[in-house]
PDB file of N, CA and C in Angstrom:
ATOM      1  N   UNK A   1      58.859 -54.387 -44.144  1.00  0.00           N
ATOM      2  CA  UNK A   1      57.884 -54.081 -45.167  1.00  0.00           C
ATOM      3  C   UNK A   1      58.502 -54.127 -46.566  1.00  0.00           C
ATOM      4  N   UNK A   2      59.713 -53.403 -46.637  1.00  0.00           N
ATOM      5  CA  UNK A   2      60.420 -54.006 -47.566  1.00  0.00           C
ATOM      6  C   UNK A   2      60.524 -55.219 -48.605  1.00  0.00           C
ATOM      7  N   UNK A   3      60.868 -56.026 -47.703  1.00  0.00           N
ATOM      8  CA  UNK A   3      60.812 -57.643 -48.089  1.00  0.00           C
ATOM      9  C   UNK A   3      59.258 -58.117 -49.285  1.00  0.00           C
ATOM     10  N   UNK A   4      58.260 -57.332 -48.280  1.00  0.00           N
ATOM     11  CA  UNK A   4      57.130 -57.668 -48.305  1.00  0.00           C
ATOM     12  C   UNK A   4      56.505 -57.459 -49.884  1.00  0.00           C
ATOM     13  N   UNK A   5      56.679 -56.252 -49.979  1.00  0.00           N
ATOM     14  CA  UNK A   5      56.972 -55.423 -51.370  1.00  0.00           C
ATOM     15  C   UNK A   5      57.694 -55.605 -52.512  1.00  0.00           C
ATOM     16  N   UNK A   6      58.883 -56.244 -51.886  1.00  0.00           N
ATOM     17  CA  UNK A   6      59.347 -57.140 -52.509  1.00  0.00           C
ATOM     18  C   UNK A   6      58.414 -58.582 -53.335  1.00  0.00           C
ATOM     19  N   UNK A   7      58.402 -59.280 -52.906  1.00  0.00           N
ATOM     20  CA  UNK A   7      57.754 -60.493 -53.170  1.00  0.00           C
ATOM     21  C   UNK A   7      56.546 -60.186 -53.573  1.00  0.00           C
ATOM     22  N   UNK A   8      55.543 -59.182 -52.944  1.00  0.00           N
ATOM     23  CA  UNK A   8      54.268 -59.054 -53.916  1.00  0.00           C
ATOM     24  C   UNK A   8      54.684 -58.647 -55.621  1.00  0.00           C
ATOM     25  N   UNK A   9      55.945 -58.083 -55.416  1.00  0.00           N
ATOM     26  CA  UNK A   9      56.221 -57.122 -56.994  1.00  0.00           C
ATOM     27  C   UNK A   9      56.393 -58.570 -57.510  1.00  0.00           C
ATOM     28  N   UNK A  10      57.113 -59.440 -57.413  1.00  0.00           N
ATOM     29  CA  UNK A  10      57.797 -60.653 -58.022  1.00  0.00           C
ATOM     30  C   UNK A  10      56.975 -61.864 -58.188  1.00  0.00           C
ATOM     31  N   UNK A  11      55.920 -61.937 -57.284  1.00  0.00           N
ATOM     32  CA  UNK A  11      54.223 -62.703 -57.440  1.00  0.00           C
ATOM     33  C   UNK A  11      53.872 -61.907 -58.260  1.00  0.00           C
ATOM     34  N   UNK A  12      53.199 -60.959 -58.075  1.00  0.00           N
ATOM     35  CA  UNK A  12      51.949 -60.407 -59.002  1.00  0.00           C
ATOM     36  C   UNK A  12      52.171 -59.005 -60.403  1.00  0.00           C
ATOM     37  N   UNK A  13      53.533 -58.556 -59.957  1.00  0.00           N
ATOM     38  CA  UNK A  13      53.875 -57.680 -60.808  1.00  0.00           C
ATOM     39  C   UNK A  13      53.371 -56.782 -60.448  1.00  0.00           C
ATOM     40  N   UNK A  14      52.575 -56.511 -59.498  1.00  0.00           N
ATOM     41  CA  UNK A  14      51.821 -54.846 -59.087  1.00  0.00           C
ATOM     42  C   UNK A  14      53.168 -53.745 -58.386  1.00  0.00           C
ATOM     43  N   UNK A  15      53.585 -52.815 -58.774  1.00  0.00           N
ATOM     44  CA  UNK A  15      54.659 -52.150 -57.974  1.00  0.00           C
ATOM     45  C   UNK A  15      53.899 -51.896 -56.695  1.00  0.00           C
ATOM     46  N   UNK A  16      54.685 -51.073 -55.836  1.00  0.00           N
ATOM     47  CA  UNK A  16      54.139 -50.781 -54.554  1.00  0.00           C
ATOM     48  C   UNK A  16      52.763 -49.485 -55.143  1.00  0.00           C
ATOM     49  N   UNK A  17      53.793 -48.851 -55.792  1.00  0.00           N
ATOM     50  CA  UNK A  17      52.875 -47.494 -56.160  1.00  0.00           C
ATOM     51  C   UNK A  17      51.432 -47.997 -56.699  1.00  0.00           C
ATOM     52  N   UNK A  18      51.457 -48.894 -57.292  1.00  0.00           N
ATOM     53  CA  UNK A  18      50.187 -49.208 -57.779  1.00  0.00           C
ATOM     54  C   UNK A  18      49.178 -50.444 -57.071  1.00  0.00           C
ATOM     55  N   UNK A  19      49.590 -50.388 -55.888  1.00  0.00           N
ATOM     56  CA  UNK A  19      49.176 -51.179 -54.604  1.00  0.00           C
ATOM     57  C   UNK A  19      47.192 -50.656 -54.758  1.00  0.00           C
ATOM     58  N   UNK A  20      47.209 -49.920 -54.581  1.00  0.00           N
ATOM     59  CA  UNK A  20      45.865 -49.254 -54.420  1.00  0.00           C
ATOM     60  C   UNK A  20      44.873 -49.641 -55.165  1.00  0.00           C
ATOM     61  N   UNK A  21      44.976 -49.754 -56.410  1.00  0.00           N
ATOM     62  CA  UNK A  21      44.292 -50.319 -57.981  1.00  0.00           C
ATOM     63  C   UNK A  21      44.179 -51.636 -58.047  1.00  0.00           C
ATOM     64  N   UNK A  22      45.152 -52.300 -57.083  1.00  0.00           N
ATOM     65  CA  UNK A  22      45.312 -53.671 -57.333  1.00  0.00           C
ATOM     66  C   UNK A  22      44.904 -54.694 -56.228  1.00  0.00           C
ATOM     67  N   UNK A  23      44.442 -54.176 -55.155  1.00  0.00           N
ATOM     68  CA  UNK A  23      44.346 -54.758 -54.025  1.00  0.00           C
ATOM     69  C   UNK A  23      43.934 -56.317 -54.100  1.00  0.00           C
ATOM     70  N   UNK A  24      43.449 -56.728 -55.011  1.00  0.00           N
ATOM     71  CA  UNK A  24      42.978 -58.142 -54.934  1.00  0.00           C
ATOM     72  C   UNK A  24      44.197 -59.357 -55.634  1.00  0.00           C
ATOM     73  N   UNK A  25      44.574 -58.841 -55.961  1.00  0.00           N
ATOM     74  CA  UNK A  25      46.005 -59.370 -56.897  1.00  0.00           C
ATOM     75  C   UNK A  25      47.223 -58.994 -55.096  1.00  0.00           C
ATOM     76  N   UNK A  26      47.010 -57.989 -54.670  1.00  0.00           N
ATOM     77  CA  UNK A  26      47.822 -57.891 -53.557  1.00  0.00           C
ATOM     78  C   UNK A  26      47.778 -59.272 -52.546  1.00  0.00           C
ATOM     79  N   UNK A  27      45.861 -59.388 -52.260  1.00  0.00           N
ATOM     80  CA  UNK A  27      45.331 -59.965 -51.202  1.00  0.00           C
ATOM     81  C   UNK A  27      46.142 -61.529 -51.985  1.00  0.00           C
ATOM     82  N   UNK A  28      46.401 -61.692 -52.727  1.00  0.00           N
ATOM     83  CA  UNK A  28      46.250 -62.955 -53.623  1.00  0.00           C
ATOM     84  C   UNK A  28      47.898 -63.463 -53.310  1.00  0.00           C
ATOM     85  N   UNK A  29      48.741 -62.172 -53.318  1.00  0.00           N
ATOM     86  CA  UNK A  29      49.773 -62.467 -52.944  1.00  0.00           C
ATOM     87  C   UNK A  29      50.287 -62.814 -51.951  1.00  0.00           C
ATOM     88  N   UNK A  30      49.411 -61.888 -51.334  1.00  0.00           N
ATOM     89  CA  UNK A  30      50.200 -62.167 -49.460  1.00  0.00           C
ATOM     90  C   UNK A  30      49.584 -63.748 -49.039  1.00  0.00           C
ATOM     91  N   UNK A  31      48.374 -64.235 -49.632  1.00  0.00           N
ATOM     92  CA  UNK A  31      48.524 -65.478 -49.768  1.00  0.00           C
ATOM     93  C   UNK A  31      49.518 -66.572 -50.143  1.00  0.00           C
ATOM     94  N   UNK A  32      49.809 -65.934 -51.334  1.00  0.00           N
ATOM     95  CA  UNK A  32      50.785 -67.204 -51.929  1.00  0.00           C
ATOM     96  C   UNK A  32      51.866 -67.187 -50.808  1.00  0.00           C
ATOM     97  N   UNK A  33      52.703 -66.340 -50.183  1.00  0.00           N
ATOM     98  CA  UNK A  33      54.014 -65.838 -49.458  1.00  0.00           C
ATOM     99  C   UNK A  33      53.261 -66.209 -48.023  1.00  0.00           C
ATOM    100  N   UNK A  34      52.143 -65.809 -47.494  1.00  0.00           N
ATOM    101  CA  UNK A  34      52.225 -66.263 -46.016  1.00  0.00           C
ATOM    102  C   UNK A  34      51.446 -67.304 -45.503  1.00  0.00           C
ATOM    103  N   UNK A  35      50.364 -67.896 -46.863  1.00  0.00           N
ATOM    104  CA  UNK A  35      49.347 -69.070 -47.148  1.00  0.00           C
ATOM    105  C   UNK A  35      48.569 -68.512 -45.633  1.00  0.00           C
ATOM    106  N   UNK A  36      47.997 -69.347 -44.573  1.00  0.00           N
ATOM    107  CA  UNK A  36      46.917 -68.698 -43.606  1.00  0.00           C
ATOM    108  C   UNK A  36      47.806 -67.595 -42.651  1.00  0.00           C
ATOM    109  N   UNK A  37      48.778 -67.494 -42.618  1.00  0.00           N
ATOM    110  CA  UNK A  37      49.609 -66.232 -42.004  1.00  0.00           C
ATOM    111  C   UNK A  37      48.926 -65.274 -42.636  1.00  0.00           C
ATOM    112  N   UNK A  38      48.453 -64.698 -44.119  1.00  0.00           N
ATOM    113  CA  UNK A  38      48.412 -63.670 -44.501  1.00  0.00           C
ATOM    114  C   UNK A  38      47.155 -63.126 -43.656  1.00  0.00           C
ATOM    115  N   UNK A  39      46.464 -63.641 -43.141  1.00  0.00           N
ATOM    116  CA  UNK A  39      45.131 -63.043 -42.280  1.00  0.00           C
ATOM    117  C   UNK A  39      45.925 -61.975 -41.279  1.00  0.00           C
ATOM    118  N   UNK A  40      46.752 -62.440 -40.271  1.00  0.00           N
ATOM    119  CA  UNK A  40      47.575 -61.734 -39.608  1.00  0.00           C
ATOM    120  C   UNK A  40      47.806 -60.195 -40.306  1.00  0.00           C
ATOM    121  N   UNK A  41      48.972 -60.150 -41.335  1.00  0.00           N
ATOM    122  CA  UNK A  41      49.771 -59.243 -42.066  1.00  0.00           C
ATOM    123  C   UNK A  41      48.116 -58.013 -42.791  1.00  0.00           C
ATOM    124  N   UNK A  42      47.142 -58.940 -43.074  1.00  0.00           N
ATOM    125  CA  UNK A  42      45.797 -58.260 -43.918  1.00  0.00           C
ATOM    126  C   UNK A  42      45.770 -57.562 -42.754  1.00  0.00           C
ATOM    127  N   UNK A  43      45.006 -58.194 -41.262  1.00  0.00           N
ATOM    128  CA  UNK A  43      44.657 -57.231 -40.132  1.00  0.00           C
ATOM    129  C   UNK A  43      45.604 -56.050 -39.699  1.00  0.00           C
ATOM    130  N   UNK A  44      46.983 -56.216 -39.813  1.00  0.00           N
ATOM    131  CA  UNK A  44      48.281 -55.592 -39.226  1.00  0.00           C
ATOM    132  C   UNK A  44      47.403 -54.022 -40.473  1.00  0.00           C
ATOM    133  N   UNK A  45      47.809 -54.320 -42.114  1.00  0.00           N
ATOM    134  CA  UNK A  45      47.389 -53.796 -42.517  1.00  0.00           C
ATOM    135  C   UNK A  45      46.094 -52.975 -42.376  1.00  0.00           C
ATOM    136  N   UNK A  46      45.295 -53.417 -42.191  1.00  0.00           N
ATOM    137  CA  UNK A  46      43.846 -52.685 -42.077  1.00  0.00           C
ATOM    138  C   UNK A  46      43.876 -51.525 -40.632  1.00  0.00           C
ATOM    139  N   UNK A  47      44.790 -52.220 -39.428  1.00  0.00           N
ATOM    140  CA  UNK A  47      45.017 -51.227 -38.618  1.00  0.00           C
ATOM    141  C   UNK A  47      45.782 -49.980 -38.672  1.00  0.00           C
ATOM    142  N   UNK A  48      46.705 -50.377 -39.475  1.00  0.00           N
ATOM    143  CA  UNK A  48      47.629 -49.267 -39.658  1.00  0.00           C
ATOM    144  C   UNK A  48      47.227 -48.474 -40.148  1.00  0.00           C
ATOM    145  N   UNK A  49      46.276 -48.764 -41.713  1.00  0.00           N
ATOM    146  CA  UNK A  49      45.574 -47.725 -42.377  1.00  0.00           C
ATOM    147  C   UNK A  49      44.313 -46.740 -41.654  1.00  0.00           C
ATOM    148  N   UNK A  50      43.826 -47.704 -40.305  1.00  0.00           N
ATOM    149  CA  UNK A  50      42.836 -46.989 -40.086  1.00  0.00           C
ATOM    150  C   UNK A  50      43.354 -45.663 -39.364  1.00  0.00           C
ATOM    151  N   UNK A  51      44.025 -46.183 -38.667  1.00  0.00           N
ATOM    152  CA  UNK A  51      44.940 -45.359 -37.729  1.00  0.00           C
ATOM    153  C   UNK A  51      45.893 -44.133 -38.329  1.00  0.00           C
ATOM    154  N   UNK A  52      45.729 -44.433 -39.699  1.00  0.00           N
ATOM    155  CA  UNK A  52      46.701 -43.205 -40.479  1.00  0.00           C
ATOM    156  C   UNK A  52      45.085 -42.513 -40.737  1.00  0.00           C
ATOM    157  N   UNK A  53      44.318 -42.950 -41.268  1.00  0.00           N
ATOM    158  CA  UNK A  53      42.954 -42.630 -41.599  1.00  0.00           C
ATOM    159  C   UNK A  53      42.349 -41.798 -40.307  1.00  0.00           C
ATOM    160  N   UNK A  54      42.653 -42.366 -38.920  1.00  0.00           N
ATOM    161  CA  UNK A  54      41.850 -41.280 -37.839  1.00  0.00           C
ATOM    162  C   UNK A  54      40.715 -41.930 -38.110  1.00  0.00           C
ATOM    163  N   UNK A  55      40.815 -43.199 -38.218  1.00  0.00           N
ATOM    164  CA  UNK A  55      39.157 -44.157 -37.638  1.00  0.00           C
ATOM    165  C   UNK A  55      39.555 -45.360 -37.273  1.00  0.00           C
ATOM    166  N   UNK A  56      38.301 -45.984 -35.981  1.00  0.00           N
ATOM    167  CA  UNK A  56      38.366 -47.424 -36.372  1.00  0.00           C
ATOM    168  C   UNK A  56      38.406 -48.279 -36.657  1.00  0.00           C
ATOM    169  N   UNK A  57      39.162 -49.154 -36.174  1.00  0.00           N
ATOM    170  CA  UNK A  57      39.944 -50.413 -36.928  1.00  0.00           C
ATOM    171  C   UNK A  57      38.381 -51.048 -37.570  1.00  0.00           C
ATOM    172  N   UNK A  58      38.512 -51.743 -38.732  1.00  0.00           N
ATOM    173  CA  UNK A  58      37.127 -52.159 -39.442  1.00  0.00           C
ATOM    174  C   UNK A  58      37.350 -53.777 -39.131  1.00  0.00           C
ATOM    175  N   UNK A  59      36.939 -54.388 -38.385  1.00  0.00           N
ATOM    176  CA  UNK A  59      36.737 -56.092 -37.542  1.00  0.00           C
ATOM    177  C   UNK A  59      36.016 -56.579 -38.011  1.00  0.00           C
ATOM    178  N   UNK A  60      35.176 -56.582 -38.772  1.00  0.00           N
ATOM    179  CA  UNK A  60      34.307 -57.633 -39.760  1.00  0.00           C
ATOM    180  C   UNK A  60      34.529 -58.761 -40.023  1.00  0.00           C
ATOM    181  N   UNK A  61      34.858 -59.465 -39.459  1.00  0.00           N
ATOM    182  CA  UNK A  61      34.906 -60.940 -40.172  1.00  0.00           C
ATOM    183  C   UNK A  61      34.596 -61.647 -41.646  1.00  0.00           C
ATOM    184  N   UNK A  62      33.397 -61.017 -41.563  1.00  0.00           N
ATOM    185  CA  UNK A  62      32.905 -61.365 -42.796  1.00  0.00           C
ATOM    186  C   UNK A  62      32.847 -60.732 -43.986  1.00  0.00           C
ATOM    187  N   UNK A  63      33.929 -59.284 -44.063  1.00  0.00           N
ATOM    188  CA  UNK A  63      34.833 -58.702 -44.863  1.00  0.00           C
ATOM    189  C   UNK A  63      35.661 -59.398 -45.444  1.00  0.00           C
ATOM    190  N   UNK A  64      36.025 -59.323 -46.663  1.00  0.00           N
ATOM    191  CA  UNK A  64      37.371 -59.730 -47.329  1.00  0.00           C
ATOM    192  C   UNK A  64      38.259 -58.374 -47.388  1.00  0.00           C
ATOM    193  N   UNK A  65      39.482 -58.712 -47.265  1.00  0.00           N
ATOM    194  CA  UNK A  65      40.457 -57.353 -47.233  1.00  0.00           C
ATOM    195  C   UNK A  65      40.308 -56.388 -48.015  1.00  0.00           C
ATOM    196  N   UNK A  66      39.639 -56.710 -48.888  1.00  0.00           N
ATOM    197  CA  UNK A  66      39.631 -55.687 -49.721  1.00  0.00           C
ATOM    198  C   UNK A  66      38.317 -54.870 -49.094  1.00  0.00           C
ATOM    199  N   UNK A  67      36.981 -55.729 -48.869  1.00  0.00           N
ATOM    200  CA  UNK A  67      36.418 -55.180 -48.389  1.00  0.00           C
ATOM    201  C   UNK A  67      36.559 -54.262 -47.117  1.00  0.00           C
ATOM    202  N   UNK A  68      37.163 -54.494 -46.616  1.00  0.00           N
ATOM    203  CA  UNK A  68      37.862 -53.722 -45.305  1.00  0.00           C
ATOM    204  C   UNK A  68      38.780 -52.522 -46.326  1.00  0.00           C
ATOM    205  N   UNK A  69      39.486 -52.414 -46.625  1.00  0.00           N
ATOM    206  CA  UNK A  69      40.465 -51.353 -46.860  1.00  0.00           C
ATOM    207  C   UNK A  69      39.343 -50.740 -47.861  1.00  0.00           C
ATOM    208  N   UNK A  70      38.489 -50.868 -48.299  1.00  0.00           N
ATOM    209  CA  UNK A  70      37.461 -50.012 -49.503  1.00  0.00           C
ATOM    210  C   UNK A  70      36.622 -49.164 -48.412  1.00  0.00           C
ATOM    211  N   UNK A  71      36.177 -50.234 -47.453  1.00  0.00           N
ATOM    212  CA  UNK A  71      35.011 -49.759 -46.145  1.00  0.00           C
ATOM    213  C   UNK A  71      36.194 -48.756 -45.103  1.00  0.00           C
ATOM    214  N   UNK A  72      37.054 -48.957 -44.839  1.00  0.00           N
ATOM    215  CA  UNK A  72      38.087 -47.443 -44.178  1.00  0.00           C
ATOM    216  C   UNK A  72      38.356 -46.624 -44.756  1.00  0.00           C
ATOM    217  N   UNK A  73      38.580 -46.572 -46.362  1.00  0.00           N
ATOM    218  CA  UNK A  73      39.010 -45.601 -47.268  1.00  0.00           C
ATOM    219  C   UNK A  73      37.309 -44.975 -47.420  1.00  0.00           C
ATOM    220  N   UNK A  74      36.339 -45.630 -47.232  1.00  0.00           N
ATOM    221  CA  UNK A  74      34.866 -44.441 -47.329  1.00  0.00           C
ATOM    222  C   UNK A  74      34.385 -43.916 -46.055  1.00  0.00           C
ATOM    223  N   UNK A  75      34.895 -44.810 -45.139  1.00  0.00           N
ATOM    224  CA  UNK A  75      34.429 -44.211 -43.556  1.00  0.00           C
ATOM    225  C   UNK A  75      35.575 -42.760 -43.373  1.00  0.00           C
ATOM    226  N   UNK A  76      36.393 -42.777 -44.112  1.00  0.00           N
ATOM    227  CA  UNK A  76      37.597 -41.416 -43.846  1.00  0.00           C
ATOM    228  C   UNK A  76      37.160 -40.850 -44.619  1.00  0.00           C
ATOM    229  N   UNK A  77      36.562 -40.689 -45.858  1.00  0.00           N
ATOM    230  CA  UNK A  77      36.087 -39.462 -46.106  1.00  0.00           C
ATOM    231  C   UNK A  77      35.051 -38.983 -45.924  1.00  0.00           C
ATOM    232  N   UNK A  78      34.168 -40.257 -45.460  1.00  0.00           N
ATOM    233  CA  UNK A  78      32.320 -39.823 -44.958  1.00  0.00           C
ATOM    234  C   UNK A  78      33.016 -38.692 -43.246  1.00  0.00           C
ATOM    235  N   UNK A  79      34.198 -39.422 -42.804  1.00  0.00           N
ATOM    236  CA  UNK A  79      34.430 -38.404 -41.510  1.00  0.00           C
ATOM    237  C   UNK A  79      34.750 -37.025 -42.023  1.00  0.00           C
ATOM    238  N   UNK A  80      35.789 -37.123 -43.363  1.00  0.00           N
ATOM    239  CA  UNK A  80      36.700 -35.685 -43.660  1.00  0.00           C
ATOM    240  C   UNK A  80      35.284 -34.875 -44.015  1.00  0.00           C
ATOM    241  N   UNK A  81      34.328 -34.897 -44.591  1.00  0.00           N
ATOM    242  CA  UNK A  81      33.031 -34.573 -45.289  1.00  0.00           C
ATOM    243  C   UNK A  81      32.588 -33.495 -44.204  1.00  0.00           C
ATOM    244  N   UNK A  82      32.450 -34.808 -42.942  1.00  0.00           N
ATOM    245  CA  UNK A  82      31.773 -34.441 -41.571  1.00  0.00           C
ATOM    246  C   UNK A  82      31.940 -33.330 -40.952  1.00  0.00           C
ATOM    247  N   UNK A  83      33.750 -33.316 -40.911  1.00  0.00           N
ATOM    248  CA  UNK A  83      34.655 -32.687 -40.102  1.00  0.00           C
ATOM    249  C   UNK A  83      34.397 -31.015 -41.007  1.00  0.00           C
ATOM    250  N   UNK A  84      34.306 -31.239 -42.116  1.00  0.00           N
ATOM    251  CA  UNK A  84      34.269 -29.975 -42.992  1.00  0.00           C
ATOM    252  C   UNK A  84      32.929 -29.153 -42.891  1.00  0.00           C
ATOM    253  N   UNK A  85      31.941 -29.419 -42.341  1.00  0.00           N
ATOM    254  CA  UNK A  85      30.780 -29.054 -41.704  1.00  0.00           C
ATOM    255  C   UNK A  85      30.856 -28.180 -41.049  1.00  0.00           C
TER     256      UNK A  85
END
């Protein structure tokens, strides 16, 4: 992951820390570095987050990554909301 973080900082200039704000400049990168590989590394991503999140993986196809990581980051707090009930 390292590496990875690497090369997005040196493509796009976004630090890691500011990964969050920038996600489309991210998505843009992992393009340039893995060209159709980055679909792979996007999904790897979207699972991991869901799974830190305590929801299902978001499979949409017809999501763009960003749309996916925006749609898990509101399904975790529509749950935390829930859970606080």
């Amino acid at each position: 992951m390292k590496a990875i973080y690497f090369h997005i900082q040196n493509i796009t200039s976004v630090k890691r820390e500011d990964i969050p704000d920038n996600l489309e400049a991210v998505q843009k990168g992992l393009e340039k570095i893995f060209g159709e590989g980055a679909k792979v590394i996007e999904t790897a991503i979207i699972r991991s987050l869901c799974q830190k999140l305590g929801i299902h993986p978001i499979e949409d196809r017809d999501k763009s990554f960003v749309e996916k990581i925006n749609a898990a980051v509101k399904a975790a707090a529509i749950k935390s909301e829930s859970s606080d009930l």
